[in-house]
Protein backbone atom coordinates (compact mmCIF):
# COMPACT_ATOMS: atom_id res chain seq x y z
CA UNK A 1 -3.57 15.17 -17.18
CA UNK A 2 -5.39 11.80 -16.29
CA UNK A 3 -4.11 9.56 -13.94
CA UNK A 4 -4.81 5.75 -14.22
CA UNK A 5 -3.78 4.74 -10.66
CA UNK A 6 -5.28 1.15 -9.98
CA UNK A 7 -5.64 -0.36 -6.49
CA UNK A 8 -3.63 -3.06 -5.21
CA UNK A 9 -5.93 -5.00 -4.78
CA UNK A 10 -9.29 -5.38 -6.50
CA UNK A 11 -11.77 -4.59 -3.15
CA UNK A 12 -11.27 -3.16 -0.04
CA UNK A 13 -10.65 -6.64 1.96
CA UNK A 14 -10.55 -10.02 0.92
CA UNK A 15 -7.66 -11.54 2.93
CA UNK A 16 -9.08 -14.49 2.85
CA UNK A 17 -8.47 -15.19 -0.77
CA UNK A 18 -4.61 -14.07 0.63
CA UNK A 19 -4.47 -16.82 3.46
CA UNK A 20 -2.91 -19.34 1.14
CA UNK A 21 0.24 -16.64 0.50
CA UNK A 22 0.66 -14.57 3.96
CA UNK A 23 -0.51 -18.24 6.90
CA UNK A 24 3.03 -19.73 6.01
CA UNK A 25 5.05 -16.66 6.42
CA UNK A 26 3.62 -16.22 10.09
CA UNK A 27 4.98 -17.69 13.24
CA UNK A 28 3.60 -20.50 14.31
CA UNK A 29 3.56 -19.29 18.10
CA UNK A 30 2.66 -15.67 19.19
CA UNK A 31 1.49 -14.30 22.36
CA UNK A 32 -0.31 -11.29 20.89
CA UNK A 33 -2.66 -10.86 17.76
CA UNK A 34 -3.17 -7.53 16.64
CA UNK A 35 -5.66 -6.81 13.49
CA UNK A 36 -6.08 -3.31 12.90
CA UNK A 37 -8.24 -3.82 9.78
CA UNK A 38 -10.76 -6.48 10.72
CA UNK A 39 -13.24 -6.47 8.42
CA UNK A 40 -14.81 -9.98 8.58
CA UNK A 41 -12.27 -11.29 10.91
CA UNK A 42 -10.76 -14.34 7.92
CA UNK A 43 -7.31 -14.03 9.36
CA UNK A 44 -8.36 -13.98 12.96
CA UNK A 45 -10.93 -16.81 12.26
CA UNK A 46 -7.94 -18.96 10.30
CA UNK A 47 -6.05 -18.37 13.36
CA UNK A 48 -8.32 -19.51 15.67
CA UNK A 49 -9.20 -22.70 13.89
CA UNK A 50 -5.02 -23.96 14.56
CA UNK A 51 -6.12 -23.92 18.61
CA UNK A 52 -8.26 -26.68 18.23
């Protein structure tokens, strides 16, 4: 029996190309920032760039 199971998404990653989907659902105001999957930091760097 074969099993064609696909990923989710196309590559481990890539939330960047997300940011235009998931930004507008978060809060606007937080006092804590957890990322448990880093990777090259696009949310927490999108984040960052509303402080300025």
């Amino acid at each position: 029996m074969k099993s064609n199971l696909n990923p989710i998404l196309k590559w481990a990653g890539g939330k960047e190309q997300e940011l235009k989907y998931t930004r507008p659902a978060m809060p606007h105001t937080f006092d804590r920032y957890f990322e448990p999957f880093v990777g090259g930091g696009s949310v927490y760097f999108s984040i960052g760039q509303d402080k300025k």
